[in-house]
PDB file of N, CA and C in Angstrom:
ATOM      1  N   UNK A   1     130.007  43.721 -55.570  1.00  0.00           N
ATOM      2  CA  UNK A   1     129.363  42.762 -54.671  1.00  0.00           C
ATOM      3  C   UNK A   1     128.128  42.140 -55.321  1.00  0.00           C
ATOM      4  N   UNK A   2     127.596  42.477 -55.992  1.00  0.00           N
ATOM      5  CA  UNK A   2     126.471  42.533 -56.912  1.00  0.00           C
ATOM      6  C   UNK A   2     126.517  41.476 -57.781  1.00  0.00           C
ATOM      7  N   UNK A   3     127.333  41.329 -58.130  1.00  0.00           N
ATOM      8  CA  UNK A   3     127.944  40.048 -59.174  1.00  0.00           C
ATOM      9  C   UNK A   3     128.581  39.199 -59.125  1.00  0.00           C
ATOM     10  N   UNK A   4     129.073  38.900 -57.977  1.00  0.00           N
ATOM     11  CA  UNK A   4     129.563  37.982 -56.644  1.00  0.00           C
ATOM     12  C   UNK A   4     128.182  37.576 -55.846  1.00  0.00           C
ATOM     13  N   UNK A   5     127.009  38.122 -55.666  1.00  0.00           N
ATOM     14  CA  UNK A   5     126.183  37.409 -55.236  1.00  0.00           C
ATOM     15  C   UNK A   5     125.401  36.817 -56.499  1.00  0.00           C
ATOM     16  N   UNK A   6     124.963  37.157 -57.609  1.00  0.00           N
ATOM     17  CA  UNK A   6     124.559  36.809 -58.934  1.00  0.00           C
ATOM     18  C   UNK A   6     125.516  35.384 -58.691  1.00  0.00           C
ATOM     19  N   UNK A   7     126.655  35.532 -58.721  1.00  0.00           N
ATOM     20  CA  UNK A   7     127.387  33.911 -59.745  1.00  0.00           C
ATOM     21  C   UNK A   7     127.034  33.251 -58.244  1.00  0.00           C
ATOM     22  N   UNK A   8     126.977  33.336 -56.883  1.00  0.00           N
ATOM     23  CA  UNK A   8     126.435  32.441 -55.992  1.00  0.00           C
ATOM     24  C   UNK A   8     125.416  31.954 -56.593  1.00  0.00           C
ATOM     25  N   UNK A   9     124.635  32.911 -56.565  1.00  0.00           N
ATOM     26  CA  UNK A   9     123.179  32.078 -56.599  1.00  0.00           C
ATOM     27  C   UNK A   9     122.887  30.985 -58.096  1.00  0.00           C
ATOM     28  N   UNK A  10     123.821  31.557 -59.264  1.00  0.00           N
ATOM     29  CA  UNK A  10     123.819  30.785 -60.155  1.00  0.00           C
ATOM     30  C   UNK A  10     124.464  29.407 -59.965  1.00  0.00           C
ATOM     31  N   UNK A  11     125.493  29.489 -58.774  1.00  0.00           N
ATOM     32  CA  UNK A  11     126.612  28.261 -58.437  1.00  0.00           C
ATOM     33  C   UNK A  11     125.011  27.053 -57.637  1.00  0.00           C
ATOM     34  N   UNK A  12     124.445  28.122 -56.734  1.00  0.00           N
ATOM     35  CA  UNK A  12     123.453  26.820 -55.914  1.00  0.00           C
ATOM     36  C   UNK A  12     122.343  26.398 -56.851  1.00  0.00           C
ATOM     37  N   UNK A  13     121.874  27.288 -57.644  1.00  0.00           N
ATOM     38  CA  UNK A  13     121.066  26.668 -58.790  1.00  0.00           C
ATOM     39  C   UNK A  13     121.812  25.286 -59.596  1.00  0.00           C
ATOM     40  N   UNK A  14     122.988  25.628 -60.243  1.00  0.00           N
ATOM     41  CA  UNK A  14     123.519  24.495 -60.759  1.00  0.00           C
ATOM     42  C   UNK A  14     123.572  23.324 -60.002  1.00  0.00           C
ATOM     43  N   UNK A  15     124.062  23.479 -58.625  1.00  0.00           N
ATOM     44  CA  UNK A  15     124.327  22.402 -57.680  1.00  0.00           C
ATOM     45  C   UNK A  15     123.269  21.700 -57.555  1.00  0.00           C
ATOM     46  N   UNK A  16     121.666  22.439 -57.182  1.00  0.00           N
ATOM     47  CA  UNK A  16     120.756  21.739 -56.943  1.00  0.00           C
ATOM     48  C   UNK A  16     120.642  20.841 -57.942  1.00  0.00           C
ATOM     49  N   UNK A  17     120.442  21.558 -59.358  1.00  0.00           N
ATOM     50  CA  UNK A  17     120.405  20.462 -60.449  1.00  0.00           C
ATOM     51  C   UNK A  17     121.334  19.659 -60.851  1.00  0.00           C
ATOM     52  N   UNK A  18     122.402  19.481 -60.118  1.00  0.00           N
ATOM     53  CA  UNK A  18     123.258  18.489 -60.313  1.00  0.00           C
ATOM     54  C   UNK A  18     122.781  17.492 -59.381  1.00  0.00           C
ATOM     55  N   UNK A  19     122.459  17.942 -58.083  1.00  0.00           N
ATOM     56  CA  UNK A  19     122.239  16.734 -57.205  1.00  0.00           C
ATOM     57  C   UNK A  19     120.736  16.249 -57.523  1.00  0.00           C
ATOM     58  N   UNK A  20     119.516  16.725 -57.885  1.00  0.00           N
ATOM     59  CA  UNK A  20     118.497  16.174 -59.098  1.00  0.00           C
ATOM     60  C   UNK A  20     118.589  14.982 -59.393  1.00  0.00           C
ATOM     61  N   UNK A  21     119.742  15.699 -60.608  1.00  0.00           N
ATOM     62  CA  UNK A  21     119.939  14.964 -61.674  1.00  0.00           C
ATOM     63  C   UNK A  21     120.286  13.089 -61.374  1.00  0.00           C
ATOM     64  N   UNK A  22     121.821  13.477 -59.877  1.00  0.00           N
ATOM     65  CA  UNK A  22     121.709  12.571 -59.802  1.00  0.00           C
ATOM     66  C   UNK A  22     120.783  11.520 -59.025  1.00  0.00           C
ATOM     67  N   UNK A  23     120.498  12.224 -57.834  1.00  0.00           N
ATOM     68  CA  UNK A  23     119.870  11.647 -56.836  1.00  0.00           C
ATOM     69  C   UNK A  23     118.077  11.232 -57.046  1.00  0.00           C
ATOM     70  N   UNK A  24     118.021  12.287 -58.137  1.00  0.00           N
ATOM     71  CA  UNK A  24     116.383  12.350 -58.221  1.00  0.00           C
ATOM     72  C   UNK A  24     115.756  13.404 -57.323  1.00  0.00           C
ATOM     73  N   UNK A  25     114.854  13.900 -58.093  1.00  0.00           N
ATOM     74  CA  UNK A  25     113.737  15.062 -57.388  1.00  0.00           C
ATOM     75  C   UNK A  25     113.749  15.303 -55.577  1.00  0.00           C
ATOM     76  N   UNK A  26     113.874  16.361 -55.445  1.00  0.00           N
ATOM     77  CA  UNK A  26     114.172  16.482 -53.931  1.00  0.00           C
ATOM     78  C   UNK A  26     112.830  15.713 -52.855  1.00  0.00           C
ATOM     79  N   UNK A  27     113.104  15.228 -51.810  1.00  0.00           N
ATOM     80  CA  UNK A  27     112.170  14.226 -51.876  1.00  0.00           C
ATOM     81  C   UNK A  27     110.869  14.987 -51.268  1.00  0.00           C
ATOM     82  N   UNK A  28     110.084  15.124 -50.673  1.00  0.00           N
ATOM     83  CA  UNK A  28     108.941  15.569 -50.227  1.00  0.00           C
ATOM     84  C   UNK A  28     108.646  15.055 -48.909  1.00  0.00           C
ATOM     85  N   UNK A  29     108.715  15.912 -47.154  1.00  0.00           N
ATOM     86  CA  UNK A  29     108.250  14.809 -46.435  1.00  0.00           C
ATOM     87  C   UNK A  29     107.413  14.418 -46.058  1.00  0.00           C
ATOM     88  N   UNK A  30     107.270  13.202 -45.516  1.00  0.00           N
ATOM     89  CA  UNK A  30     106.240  12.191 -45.484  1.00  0.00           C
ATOM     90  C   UNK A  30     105.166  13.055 -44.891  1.00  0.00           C
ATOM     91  N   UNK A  31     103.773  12.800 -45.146  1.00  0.00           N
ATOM     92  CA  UNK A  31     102.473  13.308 -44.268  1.00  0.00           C
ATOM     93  C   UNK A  31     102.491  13.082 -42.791  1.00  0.00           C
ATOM     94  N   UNK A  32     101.953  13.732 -42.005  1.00  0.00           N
ATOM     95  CA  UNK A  32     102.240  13.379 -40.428  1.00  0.00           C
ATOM     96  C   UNK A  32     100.928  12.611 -39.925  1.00  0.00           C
ATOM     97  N   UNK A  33     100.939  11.528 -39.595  1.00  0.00           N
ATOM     98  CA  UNK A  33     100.096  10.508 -39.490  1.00  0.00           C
ATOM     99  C   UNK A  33      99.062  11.020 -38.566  1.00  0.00           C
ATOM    100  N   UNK A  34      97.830  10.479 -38.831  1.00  0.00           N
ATOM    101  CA  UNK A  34      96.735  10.878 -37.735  1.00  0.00           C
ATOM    102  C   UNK A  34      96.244   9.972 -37.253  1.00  0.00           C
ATOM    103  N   UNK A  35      96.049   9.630 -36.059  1.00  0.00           N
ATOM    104  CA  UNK A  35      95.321   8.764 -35.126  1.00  0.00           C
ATOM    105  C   UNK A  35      93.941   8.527 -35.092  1.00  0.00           C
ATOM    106  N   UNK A  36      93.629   6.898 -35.517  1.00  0.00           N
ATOM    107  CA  UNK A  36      92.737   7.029 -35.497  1.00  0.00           C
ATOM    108  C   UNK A  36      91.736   5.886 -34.706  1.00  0.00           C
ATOM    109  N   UNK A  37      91.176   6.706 -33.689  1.00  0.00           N
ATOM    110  CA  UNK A  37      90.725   5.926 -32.878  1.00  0.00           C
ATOM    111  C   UNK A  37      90.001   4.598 -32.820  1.00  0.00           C
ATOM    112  N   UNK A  38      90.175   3.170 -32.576  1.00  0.00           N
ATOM    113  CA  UNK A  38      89.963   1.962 -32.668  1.00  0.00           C
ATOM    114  C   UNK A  38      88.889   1.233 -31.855  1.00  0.00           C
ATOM    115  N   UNK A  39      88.257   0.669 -31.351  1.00  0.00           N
ATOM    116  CA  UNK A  39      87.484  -0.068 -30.634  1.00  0.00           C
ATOM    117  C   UNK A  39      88.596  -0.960 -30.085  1.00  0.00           C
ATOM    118  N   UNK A  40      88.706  -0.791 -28.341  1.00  0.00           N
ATOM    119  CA  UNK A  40      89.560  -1.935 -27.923  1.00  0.00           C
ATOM    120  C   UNK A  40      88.808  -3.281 -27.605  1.00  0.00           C
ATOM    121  N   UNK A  41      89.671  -4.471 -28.040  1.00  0.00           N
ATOM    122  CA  UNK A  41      89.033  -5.729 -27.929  1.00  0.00           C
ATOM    123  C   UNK A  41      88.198  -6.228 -27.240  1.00  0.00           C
ATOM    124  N   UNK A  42      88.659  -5.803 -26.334  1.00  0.00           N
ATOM    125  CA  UNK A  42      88.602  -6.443 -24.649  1.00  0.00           C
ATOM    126  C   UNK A  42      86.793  -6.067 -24.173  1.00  0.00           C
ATOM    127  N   UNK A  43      86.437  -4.909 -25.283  1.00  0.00           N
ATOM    128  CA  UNK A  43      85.200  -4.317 -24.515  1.00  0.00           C
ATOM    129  C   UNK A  43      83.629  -4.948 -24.942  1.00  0.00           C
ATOM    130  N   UNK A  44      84.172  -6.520 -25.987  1.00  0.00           N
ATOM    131  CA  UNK A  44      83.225  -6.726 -26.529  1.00  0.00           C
ATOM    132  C   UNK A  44      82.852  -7.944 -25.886  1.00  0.00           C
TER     133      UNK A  44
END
């Protein structure tokens, strides 16, 4: 069982770097935006 989980994990290593390779670097997600409070128009 031992070596059946070894060649998995070697199979998803390869995969990742196949899809890398093609797709490009896994992407990173975006920052979560912060609000930032405005002066409304109307009050001037």
């Amino acid at each position: 069982m031992d070596q059946i989980e070894k060649v998995i994990e070697k199979l998803k290593e390869w995969t990742q770097r196949l899809i890398e390779a093609l797709l490009g670097p896994q992407s990173e997600p975006e920052p979560e935006l912060i609000p930032i409070p405005v002066r409304d128009r109307g009050q001037y």
